[in-house]
C-alpha atoms as a PDB file:
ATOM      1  CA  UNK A   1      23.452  13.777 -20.779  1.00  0.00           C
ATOM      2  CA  UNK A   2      22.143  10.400 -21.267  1.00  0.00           C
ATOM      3  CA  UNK A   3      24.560   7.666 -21.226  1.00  0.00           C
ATOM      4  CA  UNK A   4      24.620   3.750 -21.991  1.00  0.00           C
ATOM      5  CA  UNK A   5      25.624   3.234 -18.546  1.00  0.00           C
ATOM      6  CA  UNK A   6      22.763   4.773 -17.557  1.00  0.00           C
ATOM      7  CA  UNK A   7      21.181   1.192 -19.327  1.00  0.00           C
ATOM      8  CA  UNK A   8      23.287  -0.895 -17.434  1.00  0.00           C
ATOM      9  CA  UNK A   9      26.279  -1.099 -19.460  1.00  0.00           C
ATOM     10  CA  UNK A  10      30.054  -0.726 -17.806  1.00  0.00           C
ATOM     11  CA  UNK A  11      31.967   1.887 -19.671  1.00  0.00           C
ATOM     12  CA  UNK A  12      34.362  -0.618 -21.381  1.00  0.00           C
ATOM     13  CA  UNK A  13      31.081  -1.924 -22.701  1.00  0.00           C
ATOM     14  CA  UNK A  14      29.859   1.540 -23.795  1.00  0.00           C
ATOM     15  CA  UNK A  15      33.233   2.589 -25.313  1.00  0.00           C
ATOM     16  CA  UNK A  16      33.163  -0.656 -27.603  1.00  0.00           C
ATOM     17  CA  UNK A  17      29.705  -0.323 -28.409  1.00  0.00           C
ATOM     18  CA  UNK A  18      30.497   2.890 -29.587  1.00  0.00           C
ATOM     19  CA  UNK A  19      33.510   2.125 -31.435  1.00  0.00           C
ATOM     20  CA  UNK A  20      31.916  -0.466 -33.587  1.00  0.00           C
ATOM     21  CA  UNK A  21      29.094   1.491 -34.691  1.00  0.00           C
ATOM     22  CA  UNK A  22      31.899   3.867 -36.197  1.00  0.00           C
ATOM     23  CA  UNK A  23      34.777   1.118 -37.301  1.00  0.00           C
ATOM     24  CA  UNK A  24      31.574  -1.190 -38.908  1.00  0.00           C
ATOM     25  CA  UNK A  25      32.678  -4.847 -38.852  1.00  0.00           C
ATOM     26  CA  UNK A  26      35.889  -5.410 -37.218  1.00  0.00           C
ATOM     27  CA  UNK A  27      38.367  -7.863 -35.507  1.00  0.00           C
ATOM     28  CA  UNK A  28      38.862  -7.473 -31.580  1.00  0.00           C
ATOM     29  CA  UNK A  29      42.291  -6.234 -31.893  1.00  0.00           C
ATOM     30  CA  UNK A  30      41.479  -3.105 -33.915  1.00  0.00           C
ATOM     31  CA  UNK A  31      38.160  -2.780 -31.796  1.00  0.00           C
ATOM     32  CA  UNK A  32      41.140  -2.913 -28.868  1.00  0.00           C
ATOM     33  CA  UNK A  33      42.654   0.128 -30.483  1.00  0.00           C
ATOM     34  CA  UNK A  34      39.814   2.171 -31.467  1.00  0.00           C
ATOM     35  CA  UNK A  35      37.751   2.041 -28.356  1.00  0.00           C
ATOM     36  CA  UNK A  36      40.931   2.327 -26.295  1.00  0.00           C
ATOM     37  CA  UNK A  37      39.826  -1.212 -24.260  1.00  0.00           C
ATOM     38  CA  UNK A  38      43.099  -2.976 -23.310  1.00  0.00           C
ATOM     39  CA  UNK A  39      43.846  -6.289 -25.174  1.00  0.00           C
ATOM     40  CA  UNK A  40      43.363  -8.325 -22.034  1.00  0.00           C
ATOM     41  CA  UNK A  41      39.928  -6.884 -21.444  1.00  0.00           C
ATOM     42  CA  UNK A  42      38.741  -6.620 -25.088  1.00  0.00           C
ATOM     43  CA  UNK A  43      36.950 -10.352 -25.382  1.00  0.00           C
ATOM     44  CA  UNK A  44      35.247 -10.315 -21.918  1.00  0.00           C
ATOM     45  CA  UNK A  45      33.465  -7.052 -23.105  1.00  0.00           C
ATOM     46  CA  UNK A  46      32.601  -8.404 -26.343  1.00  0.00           C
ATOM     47  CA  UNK A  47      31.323 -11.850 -24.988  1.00  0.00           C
ATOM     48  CA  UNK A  48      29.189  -9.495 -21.981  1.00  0.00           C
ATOM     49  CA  UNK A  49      27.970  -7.095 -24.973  1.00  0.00           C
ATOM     50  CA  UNK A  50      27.396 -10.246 -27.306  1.00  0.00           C
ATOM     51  CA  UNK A  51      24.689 -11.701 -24.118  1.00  0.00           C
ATOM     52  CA  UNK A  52      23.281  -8.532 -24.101  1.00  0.00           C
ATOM     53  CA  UNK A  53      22.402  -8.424 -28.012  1.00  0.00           C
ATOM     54  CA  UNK A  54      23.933  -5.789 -28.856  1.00  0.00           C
ATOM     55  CA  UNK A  55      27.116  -7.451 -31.261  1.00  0.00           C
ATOM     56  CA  UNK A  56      26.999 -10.384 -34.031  1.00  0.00           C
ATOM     57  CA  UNK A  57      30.161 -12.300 -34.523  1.00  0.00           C
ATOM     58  CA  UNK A  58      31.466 -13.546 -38.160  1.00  0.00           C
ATOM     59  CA  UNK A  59      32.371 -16.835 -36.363  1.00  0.00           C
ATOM     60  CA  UNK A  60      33.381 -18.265 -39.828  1.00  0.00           C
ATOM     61  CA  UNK A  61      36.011 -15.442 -40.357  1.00  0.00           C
ATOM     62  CA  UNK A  62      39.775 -15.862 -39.365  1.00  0.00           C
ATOM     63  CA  UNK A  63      40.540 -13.474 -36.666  1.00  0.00           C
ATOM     64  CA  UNK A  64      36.593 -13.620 -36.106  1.00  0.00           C
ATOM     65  CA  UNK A  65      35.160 -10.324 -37.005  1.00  0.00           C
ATOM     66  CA  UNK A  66      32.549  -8.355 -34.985  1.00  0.00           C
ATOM     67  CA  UNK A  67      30.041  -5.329 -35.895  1.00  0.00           C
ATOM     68  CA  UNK A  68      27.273  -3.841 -33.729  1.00  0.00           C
ATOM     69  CA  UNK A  69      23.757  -4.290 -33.692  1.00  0.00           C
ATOM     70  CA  UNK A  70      21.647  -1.109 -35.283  1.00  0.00           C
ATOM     71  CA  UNK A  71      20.950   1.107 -32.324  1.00  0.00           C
ATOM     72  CA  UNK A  72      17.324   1.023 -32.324  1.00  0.00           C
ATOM     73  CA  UNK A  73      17.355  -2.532 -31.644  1.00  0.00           C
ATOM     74  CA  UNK A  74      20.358  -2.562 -29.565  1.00  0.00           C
ATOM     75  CA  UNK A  75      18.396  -0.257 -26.750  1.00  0.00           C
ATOM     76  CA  UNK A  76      15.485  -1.671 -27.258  1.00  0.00           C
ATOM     77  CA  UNK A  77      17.340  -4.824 -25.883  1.00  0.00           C
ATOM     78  CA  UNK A  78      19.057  -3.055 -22.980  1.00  0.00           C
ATOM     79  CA  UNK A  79      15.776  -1.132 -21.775  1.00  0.00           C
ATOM     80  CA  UNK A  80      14.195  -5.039 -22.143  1.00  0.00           C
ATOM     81  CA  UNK A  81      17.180  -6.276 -19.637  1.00  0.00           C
ATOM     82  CA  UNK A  82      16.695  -3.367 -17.450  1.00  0.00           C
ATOM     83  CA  UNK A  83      12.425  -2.887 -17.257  1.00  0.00           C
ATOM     84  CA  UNK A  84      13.384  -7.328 -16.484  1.00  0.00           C
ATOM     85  CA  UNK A  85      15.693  -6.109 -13.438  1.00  0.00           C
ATOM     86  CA  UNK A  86      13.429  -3.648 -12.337  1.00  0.00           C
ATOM     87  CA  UNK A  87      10.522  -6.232 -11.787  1.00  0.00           C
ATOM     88  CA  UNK A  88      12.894  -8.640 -10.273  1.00  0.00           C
ATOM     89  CA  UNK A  89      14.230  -6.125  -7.715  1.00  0.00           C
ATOM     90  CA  UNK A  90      10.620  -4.854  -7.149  1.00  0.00           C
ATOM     91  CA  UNK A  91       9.463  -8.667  -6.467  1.00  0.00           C
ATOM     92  CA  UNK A  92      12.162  -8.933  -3.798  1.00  0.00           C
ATOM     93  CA  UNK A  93      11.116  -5.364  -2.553  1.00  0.00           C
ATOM     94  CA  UNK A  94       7.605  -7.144  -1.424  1.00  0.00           C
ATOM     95  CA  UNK A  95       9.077  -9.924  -0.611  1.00  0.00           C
ATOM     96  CA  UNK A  96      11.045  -8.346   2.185  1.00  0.00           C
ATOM     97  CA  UNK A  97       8.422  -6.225   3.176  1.00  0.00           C
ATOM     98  CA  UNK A  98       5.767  -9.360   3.507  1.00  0.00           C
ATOM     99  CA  UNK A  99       8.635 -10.304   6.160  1.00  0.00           C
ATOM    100  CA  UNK A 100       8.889  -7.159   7.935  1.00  0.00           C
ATOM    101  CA  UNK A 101       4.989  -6.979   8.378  1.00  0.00           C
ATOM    102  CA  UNK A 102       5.528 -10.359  10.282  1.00  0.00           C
ATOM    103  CA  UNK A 103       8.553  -9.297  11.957  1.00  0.00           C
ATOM    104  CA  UNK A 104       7.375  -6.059  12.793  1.00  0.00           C
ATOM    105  CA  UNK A 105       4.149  -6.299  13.607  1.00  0.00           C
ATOM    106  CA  UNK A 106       3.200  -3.507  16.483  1.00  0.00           C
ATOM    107  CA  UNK A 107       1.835  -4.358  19.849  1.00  0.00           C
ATOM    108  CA  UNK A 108      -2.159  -4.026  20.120  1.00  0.00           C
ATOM    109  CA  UNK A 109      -1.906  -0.535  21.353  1.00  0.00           C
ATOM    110  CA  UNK A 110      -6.011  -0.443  20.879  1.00  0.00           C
ATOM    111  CA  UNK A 111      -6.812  -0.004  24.941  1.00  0.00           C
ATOM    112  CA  UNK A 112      -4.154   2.985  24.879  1.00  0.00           C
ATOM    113  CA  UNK A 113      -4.665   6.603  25.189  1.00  0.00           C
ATOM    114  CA  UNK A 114      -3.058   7.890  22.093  1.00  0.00           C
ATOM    115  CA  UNK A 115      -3.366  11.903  20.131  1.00  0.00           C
ATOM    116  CA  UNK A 116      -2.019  13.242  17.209  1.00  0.00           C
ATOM    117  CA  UNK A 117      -3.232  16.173  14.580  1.00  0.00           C
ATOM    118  CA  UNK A 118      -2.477  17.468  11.372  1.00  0.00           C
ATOM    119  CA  UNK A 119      -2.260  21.271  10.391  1.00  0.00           C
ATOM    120  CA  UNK A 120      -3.629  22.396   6.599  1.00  0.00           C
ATOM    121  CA  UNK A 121      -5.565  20.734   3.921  1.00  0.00           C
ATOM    122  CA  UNK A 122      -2.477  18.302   2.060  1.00  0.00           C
ATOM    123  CA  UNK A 123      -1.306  17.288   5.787  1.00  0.00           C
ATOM    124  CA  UNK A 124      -4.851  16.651   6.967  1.00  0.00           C
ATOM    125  CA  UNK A 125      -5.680  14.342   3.408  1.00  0.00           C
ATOM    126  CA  UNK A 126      -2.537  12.687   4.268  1.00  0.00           C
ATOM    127  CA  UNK A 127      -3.385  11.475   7.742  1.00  0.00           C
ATOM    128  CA  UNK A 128      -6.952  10.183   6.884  1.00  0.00           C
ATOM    129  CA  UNK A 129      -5.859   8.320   3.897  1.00  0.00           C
ATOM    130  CA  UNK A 130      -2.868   6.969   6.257  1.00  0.00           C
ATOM    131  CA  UNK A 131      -5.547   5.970   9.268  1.00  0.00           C
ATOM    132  CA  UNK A 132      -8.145   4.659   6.500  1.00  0.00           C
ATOM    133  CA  UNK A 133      -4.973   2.364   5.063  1.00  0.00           C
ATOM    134  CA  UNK A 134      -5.032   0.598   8.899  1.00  0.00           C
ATOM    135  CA  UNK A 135      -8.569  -0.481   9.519  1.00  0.00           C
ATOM    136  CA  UNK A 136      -8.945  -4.213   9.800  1.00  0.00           C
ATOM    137  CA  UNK A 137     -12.605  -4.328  10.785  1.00  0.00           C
ATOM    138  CA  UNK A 138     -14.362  -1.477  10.252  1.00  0.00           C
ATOM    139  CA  UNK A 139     -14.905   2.338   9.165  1.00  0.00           C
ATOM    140  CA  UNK A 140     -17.450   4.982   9.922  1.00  0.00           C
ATOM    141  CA  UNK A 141     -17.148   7.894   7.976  1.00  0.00           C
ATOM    142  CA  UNK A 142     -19.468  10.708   8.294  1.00  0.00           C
ATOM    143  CA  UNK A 143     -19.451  13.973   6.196  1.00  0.00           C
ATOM    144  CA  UNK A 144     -20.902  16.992   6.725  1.00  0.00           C
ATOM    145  CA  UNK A 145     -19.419  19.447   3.514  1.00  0.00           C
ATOM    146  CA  UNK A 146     -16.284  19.715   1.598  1.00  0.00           C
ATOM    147  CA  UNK A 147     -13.850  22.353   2.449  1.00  0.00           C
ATOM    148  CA  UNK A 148     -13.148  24.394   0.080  1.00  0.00           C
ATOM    149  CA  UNK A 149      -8.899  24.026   0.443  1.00  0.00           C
ATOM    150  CA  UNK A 150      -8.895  21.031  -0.735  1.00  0.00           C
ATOM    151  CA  UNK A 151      -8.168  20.318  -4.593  1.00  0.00           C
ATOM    152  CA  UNK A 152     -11.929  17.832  -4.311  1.00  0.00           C
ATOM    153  CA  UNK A 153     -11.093  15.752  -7.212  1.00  0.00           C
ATOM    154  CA  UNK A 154      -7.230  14.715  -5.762  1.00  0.00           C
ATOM    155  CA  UNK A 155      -8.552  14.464  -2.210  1.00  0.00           C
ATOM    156  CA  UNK A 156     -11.967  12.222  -2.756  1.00  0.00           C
ATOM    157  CA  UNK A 157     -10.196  10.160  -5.240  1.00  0.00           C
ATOM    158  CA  UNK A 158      -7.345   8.968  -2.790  1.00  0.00           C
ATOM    159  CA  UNK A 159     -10.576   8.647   0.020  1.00  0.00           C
ATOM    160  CA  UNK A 160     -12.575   6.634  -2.217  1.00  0.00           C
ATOM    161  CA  UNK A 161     -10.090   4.382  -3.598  1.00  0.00           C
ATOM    162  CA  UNK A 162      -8.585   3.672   0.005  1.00  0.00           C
ATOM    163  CA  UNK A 163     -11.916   2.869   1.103  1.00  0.00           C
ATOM    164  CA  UNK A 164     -12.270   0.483  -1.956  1.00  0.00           C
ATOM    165  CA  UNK A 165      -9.317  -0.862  -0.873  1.00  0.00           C
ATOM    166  CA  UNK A 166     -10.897  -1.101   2.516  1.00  0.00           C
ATOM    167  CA  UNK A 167     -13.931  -2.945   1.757  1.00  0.00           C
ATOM    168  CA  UNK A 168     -11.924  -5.414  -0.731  1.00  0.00           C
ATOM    169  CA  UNK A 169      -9.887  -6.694   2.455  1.00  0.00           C
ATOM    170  CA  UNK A 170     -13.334  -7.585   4.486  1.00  0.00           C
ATOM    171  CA  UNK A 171     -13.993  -4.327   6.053  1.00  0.00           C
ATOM    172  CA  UNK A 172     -17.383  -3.080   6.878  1.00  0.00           C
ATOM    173  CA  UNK A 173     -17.868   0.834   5.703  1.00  0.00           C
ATOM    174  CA  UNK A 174     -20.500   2.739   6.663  1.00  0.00           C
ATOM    175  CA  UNK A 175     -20.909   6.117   4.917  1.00  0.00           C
ATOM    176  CA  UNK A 176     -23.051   8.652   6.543  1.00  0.00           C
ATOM    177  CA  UNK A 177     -23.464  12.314   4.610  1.00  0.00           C
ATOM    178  CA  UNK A 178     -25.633  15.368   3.830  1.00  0.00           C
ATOM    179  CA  UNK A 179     -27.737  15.284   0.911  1.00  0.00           C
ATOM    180  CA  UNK A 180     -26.727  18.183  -0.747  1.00  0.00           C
ATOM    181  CA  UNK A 181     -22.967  16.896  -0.419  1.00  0.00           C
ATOM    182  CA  UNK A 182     -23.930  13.927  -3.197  1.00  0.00           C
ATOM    183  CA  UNK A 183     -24.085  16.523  -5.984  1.00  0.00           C
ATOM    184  CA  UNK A 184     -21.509  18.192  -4.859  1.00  0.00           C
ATOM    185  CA  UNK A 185     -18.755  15.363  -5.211  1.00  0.00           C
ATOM    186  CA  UNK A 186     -16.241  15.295  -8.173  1.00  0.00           C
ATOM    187  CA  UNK A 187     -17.533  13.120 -11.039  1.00  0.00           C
ATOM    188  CA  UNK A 188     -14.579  10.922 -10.756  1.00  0.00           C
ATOM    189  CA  UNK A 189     -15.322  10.348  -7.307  1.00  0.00           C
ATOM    190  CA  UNK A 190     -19.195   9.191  -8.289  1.00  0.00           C
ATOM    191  CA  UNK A 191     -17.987   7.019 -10.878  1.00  0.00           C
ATOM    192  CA  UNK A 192     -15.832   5.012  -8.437  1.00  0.00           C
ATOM    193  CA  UNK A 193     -18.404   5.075  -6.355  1.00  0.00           C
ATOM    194  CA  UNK A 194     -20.948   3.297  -8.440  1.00  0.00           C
ATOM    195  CA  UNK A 195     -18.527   0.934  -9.927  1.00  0.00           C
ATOM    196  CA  UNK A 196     -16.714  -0.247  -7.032  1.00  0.00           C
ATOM    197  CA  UNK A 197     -18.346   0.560  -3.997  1.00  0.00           C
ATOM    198  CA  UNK A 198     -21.693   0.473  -4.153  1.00  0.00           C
ATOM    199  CA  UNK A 199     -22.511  -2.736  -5.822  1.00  0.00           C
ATOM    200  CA  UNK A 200     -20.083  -4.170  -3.027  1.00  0.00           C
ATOM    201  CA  UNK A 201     -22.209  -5.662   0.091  1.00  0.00           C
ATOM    202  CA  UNK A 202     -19.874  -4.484   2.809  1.00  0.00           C
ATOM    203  CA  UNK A 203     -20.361  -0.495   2.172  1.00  0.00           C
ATOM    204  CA  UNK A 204     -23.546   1.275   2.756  1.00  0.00           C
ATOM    205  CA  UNK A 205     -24.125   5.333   2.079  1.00  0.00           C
ATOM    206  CA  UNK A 206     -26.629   7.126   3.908  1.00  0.00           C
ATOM    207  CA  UNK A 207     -27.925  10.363   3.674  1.00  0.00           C
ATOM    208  CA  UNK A 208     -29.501  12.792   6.833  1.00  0.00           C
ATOM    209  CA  UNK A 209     -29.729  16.794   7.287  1.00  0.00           C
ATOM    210  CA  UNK A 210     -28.794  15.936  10.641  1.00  0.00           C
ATOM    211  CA  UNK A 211     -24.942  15.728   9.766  1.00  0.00           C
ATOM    212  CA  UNK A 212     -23.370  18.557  11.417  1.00  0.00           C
ATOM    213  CA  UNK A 213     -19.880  17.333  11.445  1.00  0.00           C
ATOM    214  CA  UNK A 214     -17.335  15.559  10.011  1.00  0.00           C
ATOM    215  CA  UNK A 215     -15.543  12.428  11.486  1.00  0.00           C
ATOM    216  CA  UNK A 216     -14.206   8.862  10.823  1.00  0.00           C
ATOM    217  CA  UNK A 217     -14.583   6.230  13.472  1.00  0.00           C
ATOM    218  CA  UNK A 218     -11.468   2.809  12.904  1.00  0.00           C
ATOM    219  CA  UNK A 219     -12.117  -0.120  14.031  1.00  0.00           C
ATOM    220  CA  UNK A 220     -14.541   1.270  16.763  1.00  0.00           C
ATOM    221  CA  UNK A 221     -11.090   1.972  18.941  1.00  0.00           C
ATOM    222  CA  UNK A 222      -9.855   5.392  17.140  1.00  0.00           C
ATOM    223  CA  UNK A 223     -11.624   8.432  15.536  1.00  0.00           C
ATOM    224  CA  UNK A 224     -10.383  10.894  13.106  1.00  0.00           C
ATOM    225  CA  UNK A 225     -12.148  14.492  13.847  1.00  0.00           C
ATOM    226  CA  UNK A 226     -11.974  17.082  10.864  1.00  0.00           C
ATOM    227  CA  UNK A 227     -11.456  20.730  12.576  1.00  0.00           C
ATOM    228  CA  UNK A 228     -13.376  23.452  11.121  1.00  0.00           C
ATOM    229  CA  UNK A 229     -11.339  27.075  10.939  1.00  0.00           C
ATOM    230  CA  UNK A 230     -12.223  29.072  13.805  1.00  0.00           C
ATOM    231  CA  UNK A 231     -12.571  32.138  11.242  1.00  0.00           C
ATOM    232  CA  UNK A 232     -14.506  30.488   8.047  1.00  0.00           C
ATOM    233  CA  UNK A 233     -16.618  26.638   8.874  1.00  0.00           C
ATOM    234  CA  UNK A 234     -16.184  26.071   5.228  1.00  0.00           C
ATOM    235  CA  UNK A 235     -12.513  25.775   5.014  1.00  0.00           C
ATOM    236  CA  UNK A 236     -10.833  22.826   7.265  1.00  0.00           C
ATOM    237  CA  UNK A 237      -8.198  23.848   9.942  1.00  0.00           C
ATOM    238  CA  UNK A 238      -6.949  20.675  11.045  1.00  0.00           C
ATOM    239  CA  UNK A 239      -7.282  16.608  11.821  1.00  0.00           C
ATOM    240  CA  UNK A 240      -7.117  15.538  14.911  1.00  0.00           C
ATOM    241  CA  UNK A 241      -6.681  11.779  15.382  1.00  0.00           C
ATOM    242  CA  UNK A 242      -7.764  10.221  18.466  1.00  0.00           C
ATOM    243  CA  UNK A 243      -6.930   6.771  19.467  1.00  0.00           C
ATOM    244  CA  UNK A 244      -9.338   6.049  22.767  1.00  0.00           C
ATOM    245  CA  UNK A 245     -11.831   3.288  22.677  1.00  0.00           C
ATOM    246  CA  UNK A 246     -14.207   4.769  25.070  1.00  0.00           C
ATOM    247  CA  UNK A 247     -14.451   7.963  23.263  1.00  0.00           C
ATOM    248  CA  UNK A 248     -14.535   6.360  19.944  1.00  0.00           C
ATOM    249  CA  UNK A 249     -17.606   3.945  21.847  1.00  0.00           C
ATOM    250  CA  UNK A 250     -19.082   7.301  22.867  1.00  0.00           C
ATOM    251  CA  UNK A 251     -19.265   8.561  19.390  1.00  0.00           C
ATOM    252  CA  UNK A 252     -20.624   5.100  17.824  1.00  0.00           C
ATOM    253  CA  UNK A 253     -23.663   5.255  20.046  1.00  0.00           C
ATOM    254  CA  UNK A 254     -24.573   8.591  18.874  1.00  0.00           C
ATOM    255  CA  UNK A 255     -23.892   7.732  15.221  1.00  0.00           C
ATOM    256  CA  UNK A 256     -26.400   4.890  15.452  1.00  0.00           C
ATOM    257  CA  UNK A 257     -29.629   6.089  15.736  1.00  0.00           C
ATOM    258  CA  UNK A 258     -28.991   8.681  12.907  1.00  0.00           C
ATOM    259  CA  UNK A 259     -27.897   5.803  10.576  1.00  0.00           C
ATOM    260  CA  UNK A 260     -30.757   4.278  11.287  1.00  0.00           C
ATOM    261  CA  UNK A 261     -32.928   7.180  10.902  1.00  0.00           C
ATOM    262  CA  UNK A 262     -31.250   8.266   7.670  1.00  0.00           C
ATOM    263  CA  UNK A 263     -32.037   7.463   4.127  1.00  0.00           C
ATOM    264  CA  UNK A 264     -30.350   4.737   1.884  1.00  0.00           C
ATOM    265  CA  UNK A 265     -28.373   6.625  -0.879  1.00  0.00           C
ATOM    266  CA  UNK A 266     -29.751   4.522  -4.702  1.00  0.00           C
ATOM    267  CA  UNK A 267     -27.697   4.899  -7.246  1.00  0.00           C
ATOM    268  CA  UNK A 268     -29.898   7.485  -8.855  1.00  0.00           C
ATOM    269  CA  UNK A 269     -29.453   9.487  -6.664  1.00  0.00           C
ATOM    270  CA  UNK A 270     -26.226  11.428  -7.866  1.00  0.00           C
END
């Protein structure tokens, strides 16, 4: 059940909130009584409940009278103070995580040998989204269909708006697909792409029948390889994310020529 504490207010406050709205204007001592606040207490809770907006005092009455502000207004106020704390402690959120970047930043583990691999379609969207979140420099993304577990719409959203994100912080994406795949993709997913991306100068699409498989090269150090099921080559098994600049090197050289071969994707062409 929803509460005025769950607004911010202490239950003293809540309790002579509530009493005024059913005693209508009244002095402190019988607000004391009714709301069952002890007499010590009973003008601290006013004064907090009086900063909050929620009480107006007869000043020019003797003993000064009090009555509550009409409820409407009164939470209006109180979701005001708290949507005001909320930012506040939000601000201070990024604040200390600007720090922590700083303080926490990893070791260049670039020139390591590093695996890992994600089972099933939400698990696999996860981990590319995650790996597209850390490129600094550059992406290569090459697509050869769209699996059919994958709710399209959810999954190419998240991928294009990371790789928005992507290009907006100076990094160079190259996009390399099949043909038929660019009539295939959501709506949504074209409309970000010729609103945001492709007017931007630092991401090129390119399409080629030679596409036969579907990858993501970070950075040029780490490559994120979509595995097809063993059973059906439509549906996607598994990610497996490799972190090994010579392999990743390995894969770039091949990728080249067929960029270069393939054909710039216009805007019409969706």
């Amino acid at each position: 059940m929803a509460s005025l504490r769950d607004l911010g207010l202490s239950e003293y406050e809540a309790r002579v909130y509530r009493a005024l709205l059913d005693t209508g204007p009244t002095t402190a001592k019988e607000l004391s009584r009714a709301s069952e606040v002890p007499m010590g207490r009973i003008y601290d809770v006013l004064a907090s409940i009086e900063t909050h907006g929620l009480v107006r005092a007869q000043t020019a009455s003797r003993p000064k009278k009090y009555v509550a502000v009409e409820p409407d207004t009164a939470l209006s106020r109180l979701l005001e103070d708290r949507q005001r704390e909320l930012d506040a402690k939000a601000d201070q959120y990024e604040e200390i995580v600007d720090d922590l970047i700083g303080e926490l930043d990893a070791t260049d583990q670039s020139s390591e040998t590093f695996w890992t691999a994600a089972v099933g379609p939400a698990d696999t969207a996860d981990l590319l989204v995650e790996r597209l979140a850390t490129a600094d420099e550059s992406v290569v993304m090459v697509a050869s269909a769209l699996s059919r577990q994958f709710d399209v719409d959810s999954v190419g959203d998240r991928i294009t708006a990371e790789l928005d994100a992507a290009v907006e912080r100076g990094v160079e994406v190259s996009l390399l697909m099949r043909p038929d795949l660019v009539s295939a993709l959501p709506e949504t997913v074209g409309e970000r792409y010729l609103d945001r991306l492709a007017p931007n100068e630092r991401f090129a699409t390119r399409t080629s029948d030679a596409v036969e498989r579907t990858f993501t090269v970070i950075d040029g150090v780490e490559t994120c390889i979509e595995v097809p099921h063993p059973l059906d080559s439509s549906e996607s098994f598994a990610m497996i994310d490799f972190q090994d600049p010579a392999f990743a090197t390995e894969i770039l050289e091949e990728f080249t020529p067929r960029w270069e071969q393939a054909e710039p994707l216009a805007l019409g062409d969706r």
